[in-house]
C-alpha atoms as a PDB file:
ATOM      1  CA  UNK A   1     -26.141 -10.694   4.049  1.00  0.00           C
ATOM      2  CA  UNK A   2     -24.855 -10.647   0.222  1.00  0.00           C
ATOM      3  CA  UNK A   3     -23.406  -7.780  -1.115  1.00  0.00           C
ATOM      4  CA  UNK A   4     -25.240  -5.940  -3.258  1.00  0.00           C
ATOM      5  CA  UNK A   5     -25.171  -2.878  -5.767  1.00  0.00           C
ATOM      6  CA  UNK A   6     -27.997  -0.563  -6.755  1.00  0.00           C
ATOM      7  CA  UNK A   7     -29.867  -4.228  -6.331  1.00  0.00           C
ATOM      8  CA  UNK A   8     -27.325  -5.986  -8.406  1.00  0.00           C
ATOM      9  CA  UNK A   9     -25.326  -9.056  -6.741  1.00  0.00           C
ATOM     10  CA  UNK A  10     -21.712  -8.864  -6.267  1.00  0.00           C
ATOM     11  CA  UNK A  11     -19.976 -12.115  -6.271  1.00  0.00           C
ATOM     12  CA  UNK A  12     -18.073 -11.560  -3.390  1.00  0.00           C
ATOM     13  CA  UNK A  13     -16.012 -14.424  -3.789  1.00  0.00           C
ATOM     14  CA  UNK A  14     -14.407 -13.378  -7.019  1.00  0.00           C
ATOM     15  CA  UNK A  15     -12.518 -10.823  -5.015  1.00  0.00           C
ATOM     16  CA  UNK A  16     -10.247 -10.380  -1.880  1.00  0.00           C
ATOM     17  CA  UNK A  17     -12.894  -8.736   0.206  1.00  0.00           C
ATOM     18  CA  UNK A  18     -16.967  -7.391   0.490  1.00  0.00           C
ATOM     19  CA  UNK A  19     -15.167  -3.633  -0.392  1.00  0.00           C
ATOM     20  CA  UNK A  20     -13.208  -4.106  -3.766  1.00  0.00           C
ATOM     21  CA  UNK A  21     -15.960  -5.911  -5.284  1.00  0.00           C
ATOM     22  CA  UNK A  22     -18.562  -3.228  -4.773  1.00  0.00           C
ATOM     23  CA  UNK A  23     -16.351  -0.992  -5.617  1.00  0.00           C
ATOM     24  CA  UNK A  24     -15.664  -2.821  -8.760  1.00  0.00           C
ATOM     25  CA  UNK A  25     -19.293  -3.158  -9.147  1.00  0.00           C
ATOM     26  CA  UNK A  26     -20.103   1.095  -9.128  1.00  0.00           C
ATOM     27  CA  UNK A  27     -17.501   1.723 -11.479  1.00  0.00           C
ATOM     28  CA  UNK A  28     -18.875  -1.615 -13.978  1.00  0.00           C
ATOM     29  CA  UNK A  29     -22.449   0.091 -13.633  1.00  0.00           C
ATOM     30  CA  UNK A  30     -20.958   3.966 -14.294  1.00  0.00           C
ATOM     31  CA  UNK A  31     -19.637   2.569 -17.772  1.00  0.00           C
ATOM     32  CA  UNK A  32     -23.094   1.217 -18.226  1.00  0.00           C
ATOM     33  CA  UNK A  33     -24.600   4.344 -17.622  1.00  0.00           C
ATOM     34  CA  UNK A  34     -22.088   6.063 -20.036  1.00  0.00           C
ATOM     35  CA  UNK A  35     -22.218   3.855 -22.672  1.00  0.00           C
ATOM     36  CA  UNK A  36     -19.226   2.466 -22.761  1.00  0.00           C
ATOM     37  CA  UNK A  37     -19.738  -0.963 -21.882  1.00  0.00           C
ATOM     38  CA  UNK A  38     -23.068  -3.165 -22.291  1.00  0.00           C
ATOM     39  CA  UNK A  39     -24.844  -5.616 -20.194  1.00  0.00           C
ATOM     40  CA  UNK A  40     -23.505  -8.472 -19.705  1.00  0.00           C
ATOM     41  CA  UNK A  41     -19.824  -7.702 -21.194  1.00  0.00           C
ATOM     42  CA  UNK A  42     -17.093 -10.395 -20.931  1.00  0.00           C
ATOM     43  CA  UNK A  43     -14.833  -9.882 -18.458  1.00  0.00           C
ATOM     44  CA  UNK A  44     -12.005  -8.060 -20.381  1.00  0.00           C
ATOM     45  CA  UNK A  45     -14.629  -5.771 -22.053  1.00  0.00           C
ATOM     46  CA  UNK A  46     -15.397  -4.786 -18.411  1.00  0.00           C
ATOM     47  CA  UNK A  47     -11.857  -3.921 -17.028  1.00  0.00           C
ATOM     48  CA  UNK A  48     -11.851  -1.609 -20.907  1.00  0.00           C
ATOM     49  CA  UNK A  49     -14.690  -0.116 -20.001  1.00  0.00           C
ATOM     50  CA  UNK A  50     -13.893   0.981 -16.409  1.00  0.00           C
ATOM     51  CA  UNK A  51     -10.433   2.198 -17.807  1.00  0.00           C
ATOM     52  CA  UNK A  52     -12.079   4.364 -20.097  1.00  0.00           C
ATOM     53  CA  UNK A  53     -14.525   5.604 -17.664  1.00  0.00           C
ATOM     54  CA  UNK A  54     -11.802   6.269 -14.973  1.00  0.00           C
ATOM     55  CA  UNK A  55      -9.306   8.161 -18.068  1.00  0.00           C
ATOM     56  CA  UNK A  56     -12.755  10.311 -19.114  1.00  0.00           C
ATOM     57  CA  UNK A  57     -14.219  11.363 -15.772  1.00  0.00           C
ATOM     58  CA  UNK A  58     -11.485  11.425 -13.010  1.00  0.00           C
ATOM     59  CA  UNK A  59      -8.943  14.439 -13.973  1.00  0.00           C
ATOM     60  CA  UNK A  60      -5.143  14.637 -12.336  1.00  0.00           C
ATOM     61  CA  UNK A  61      -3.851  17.932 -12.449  1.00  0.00           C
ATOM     62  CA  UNK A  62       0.089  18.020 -13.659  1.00  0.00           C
ATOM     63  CA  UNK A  63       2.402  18.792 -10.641  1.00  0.00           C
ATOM     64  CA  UNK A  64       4.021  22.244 -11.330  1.00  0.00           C
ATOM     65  CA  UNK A  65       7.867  22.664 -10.948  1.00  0.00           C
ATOM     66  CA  UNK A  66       7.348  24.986  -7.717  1.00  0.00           C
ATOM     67  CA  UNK A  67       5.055  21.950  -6.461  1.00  0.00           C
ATOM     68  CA  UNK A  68       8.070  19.242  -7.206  1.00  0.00           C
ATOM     69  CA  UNK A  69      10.868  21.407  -6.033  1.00  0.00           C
ATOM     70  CA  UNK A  70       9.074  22.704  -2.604  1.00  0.00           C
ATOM     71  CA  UNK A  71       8.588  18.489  -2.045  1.00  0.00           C
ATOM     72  CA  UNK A  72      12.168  17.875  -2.908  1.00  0.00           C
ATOM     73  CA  UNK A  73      13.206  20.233   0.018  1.00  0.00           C
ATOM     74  CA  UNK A  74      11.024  18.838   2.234  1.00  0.00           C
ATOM     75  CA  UNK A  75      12.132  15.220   1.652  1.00  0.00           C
ATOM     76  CA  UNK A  76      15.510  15.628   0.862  1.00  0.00           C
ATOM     77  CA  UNK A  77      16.558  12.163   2.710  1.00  0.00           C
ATOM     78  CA  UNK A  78      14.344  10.221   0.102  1.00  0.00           C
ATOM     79  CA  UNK A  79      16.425  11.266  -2.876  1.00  0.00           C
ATOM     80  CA  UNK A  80      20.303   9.757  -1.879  1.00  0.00           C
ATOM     81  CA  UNK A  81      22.520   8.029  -4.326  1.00  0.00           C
ATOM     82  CA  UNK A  82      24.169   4.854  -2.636  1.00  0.00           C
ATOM     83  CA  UNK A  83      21.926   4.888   0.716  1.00  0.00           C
ATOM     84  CA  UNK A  84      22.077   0.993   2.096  1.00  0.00           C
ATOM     85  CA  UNK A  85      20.779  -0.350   5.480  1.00  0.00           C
ATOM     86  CA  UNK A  86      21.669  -4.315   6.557  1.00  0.00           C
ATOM     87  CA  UNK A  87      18.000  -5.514   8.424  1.00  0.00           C
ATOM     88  CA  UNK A  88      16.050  -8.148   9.537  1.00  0.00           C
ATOM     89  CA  UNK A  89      12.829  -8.840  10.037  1.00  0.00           C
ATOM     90  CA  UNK A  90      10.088 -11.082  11.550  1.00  0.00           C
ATOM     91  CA  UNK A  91       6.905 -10.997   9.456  1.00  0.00           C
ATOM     92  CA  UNK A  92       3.321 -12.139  10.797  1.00  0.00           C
ATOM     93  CA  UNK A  93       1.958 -12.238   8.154  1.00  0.00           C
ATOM     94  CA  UNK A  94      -1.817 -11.840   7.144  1.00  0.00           C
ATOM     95  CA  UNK A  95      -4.218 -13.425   4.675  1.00  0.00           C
ATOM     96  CA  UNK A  96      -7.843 -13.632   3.583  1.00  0.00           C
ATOM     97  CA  UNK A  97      -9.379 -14.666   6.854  1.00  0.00           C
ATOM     98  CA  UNK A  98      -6.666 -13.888   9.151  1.00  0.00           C
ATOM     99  CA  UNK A  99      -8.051 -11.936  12.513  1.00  0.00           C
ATOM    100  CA  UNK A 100      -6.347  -9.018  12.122  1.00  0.00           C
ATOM    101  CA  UNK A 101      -6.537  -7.974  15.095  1.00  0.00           C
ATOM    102  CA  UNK A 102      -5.371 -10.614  17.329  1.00  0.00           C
ATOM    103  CA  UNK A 103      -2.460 -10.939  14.388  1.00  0.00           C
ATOM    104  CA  UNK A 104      -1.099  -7.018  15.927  1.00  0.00           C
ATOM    105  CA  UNK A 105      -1.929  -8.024  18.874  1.00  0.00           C
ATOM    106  CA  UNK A 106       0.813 -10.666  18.762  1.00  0.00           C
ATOM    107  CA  UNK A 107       3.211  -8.501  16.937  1.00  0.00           C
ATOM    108  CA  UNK A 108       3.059  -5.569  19.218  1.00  0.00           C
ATOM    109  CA  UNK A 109       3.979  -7.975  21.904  1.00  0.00           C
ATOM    110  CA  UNK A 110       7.023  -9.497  20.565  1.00  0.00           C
ATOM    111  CA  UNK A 111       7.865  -6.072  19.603  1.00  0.00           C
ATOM    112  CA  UNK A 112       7.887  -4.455  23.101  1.00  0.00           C
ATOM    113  CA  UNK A 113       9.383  -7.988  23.926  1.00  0.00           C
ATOM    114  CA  UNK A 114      12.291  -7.555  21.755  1.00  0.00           C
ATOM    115  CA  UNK A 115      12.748  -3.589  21.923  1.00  0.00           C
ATOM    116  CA  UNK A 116      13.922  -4.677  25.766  1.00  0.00           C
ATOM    117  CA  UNK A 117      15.446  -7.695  24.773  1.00  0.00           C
ATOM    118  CA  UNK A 118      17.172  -7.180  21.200  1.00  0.00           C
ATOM    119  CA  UNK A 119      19.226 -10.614  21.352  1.00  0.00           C
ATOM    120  CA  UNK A 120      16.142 -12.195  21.595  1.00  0.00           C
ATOM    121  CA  UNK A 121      15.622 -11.101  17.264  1.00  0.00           C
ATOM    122  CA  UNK A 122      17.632 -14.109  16.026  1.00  0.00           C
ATOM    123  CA  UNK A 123      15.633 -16.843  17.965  1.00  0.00           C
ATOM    124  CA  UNK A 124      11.995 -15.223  17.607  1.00  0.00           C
ATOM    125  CA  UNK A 125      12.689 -14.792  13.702  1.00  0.00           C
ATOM    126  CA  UNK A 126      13.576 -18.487  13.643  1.00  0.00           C
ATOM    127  CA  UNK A 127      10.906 -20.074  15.513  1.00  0.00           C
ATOM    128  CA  UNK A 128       7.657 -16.830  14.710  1.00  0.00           C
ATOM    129  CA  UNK A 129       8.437 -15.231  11.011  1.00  0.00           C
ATOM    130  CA  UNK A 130       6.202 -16.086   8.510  1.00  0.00           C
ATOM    131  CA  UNK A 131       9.029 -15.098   6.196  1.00  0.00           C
ATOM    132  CA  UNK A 132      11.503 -17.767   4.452  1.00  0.00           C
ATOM    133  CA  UNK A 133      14.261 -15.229   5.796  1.00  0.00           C
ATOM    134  CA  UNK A 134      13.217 -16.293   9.411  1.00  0.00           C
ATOM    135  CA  UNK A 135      15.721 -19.651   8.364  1.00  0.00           C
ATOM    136  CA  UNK A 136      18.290 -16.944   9.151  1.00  0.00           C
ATOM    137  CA  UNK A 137      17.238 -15.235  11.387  1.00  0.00           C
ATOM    138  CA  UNK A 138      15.344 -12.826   9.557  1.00  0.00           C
ATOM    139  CA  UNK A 139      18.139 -11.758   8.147  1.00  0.00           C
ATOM    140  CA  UNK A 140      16.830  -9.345   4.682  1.00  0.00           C
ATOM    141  CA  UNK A 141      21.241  -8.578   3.722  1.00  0.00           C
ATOM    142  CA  UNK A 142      21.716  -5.308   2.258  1.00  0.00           C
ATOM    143  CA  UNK A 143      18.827  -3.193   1.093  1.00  0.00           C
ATOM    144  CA  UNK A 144      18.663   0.232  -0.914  1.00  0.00           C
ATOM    145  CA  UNK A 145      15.903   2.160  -2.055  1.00  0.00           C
ATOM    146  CA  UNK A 146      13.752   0.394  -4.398  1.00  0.00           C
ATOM    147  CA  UNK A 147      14.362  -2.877  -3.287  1.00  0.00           C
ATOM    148  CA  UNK A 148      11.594  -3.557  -1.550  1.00  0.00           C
ATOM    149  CA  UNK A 149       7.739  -2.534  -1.208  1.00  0.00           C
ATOM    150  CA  UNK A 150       6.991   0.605  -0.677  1.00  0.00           C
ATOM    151  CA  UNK A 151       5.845   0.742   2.796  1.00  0.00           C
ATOM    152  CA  UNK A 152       8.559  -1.249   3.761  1.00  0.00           C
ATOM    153  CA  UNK A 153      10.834   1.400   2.421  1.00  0.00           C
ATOM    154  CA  UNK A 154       9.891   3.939   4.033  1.00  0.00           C
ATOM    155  CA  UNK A 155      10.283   2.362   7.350  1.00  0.00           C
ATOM    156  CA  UNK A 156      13.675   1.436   6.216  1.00  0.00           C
ATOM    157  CA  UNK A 157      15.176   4.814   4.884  1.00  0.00           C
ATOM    158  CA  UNK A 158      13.026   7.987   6.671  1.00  0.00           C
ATOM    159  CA  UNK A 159      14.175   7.129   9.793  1.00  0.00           C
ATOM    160  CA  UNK A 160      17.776   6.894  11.396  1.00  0.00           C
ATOM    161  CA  UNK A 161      17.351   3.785  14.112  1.00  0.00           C
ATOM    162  CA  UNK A 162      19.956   1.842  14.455  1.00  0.00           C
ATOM    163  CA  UNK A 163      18.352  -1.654  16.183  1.00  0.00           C
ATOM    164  CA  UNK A 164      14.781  -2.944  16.719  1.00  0.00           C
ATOM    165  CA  UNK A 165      12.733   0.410  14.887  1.00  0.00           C
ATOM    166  CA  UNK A 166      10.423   1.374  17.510  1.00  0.00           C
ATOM    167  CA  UNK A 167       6.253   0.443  15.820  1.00  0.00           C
ATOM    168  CA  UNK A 168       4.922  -2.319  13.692  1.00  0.00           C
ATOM    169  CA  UNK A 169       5.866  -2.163   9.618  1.00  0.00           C
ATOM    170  CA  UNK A 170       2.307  -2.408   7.979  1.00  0.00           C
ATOM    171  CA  UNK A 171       2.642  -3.792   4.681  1.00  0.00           C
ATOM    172  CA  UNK A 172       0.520  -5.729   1.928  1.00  0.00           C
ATOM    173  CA  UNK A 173       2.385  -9.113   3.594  1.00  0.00           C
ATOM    174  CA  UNK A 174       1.449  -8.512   7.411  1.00  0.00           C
ATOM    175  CA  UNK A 175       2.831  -6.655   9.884  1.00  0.00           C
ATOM    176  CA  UNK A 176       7.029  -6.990  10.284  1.00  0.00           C
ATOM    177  CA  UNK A 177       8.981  -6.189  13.021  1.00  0.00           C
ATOM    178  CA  UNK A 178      12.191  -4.748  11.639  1.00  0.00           C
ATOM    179  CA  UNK A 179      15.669  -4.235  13.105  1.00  0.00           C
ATOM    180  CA  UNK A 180      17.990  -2.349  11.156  1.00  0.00           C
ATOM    181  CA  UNK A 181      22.072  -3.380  12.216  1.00  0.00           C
ATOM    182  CA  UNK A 182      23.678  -0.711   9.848  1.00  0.00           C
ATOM    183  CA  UNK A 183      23.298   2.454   7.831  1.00  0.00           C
ATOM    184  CA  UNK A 184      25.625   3.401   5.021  1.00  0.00           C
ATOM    185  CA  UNK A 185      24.780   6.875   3.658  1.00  0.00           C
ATOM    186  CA  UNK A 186      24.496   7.457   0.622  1.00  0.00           C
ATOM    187  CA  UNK A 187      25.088  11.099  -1.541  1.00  0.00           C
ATOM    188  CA  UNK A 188      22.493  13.822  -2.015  1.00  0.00           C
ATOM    189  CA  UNK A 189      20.920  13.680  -5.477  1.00  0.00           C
ATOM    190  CA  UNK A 190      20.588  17.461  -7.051  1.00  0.00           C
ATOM    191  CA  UNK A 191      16.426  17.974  -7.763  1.00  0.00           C
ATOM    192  CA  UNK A 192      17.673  17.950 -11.671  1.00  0.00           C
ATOM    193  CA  UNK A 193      17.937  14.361 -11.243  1.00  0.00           C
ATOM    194  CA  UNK A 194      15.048  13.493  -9.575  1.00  0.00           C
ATOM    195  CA  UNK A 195      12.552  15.974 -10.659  1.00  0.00           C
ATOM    196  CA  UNK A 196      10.501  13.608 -12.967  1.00  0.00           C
ATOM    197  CA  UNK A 197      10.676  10.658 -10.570  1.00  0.00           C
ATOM    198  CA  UNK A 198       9.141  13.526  -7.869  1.00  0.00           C
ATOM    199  CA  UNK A 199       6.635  14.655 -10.331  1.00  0.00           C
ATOM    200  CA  UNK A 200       5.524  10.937 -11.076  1.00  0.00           C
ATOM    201  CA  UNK A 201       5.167  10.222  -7.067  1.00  0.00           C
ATOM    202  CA  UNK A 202       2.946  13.744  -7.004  1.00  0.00           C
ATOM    203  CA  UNK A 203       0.831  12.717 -10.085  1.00  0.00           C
ATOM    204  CA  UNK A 204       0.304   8.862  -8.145  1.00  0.00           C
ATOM    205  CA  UNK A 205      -0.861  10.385  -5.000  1.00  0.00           C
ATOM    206  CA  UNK A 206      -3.244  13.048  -6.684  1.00  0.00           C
ATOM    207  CA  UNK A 207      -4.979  10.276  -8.905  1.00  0.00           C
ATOM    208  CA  UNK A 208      -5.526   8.050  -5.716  1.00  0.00           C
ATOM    209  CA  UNK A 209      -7.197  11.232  -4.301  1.00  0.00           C
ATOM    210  CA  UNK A 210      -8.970  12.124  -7.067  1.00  0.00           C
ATOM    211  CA  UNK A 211     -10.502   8.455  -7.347  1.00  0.00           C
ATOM    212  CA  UNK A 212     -11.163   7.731  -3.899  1.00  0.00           C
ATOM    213  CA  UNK A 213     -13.215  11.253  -4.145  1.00  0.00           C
ATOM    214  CA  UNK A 214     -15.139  10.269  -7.615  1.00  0.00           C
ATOM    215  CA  UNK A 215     -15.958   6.540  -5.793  1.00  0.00           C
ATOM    216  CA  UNK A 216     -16.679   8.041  -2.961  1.00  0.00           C
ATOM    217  CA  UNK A 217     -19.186  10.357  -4.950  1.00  0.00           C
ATOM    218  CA  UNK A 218     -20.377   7.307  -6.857  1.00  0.00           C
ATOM    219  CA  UNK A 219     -21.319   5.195  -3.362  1.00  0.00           C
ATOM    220  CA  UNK A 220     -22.850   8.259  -2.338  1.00  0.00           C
ATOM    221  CA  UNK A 221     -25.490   8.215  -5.034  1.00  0.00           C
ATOM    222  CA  UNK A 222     -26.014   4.444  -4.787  1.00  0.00           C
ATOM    223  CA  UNK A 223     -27.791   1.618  -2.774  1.00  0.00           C
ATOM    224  CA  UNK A 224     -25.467  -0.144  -1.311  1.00  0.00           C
ATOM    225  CA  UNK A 225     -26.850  -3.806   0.602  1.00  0.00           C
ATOM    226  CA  UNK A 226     -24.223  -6.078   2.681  1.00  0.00           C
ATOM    227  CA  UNK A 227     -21.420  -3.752   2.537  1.00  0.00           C
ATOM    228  CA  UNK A 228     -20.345  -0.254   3.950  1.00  0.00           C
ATOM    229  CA  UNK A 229     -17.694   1.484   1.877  1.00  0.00           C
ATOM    230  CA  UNK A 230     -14.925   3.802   2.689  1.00  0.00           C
ATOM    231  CA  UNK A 231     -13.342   4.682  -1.052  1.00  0.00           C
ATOM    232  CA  UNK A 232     -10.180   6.032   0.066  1.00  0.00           C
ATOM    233  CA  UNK A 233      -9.471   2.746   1.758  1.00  0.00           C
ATOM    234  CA  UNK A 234     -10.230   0.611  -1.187  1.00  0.00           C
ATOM    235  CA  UNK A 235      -7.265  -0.991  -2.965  1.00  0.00           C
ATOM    236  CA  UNK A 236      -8.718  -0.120  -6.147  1.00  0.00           C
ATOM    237  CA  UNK A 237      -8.451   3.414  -5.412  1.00  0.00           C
ATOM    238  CA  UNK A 238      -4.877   3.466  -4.375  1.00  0.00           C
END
């Protein structure tokens, strides 16, 4: 069945999957509705138009300084000066049309495989990574903060395993199975340094709740053919 928006075609195959493009397709008809973009617009016009809908409709509240500061003490191990970690990695990785599920199923096995059998990292990562790094044995070198995707980070750096970390990585690329050989700590950055960076990462995850809420709202109101949508897993909403 085609996708389809308040009776209006999506064309599904202009975007990674069924969700984004009906989610692109609420938000094209709300600028419609308010005026800010006409029938028929070119494509740039559109993405404008949504902007301007999105920067008019969906408000972010400011994070307040006791907001920042009481996440600061909370996640004091995200904010060190000098923090490194050496790690490999095998990545199955995952694509349009890739089943998913048989993909973890795969890479929960070598992981249970290789949390009893670490020496076994070197040869799997050779012969199973998607990764160019597999060459090497999945070997990633020296990481710190910032040098990789986010997800990916976290994995890395908010947890102290030394060896094969214990679940799956989830990330935008697949799912990795990580092993981390050494941790060099780094220093403890005072909140004065880090406050705006904080406030920044508060202000990202309120507007991703914010929007997932308003197209959430917006599916809510319309009729939706072909497609069922859950806004706060849509990538445009994150």
């Amino acid at each position: 069945m085609s996708v389809r928006v308040n009776g209006v075609a999506v064309a599904e195959q202009d975007w990674p999957t069924p969700q984004l493009a009906a989610v692109h397709e609420l938000l094209r008809q709300r600028a419609v509705a308010r005026g800010l973009l006409d029938e028929g617009a070119s494509a740039e016009d559109v993405e404008r138009g949504i902007e301007r809908t999105l920067a008019e409709e969906v408000r972010v509240p400011e994070p307040g300084e006791d907001e920042c500061r009481r996440y600061y003490e909370q996640n004091k191990q995200r904010y060190r000066s000098g923090e490194l970690v050496h790690a490999r990695h095998i990545l199955f990785q995952v694509t349009a049309g890739t089943p998913v599920p048989a993909v973890r199923a795969l890479a929960e096995a070598m992981l249970a495989e290789l949390r009893a059998k670490p020496e076994l990292f070197e040869e799997r990562a050779r012969t199973r990574s998607n990764c160019p790094s597999g060459a090497q044995g999945g070997v990633l070198g020296q990481l710190g903060r910032g040098d990789t995707v986010p997800e990916f980070e976290r994995a890395l750096f908010e947890d102290e395993t030394i060896g094969v970390l214990p679940k799956l990585v989830n990330t935008r690329h697949g799912f990795h199975i990580v092993a981390v050989d050494r941790r060099i700590p780094g220093e403890q950055l005072p909140f004065e340094a880090v406050r705006e960076r904080i406030a920044a990462e508060l202000r990202q995850r309120s507007e991703a709740r914010a929007l997932a809420q308003y197209v959430r709202v917006l599916a809510g109101q319309a009729e939706l053919e072909g497609v069922e949508l859950d806004a706060a897993a849509s990538p445009l909403v994150q």
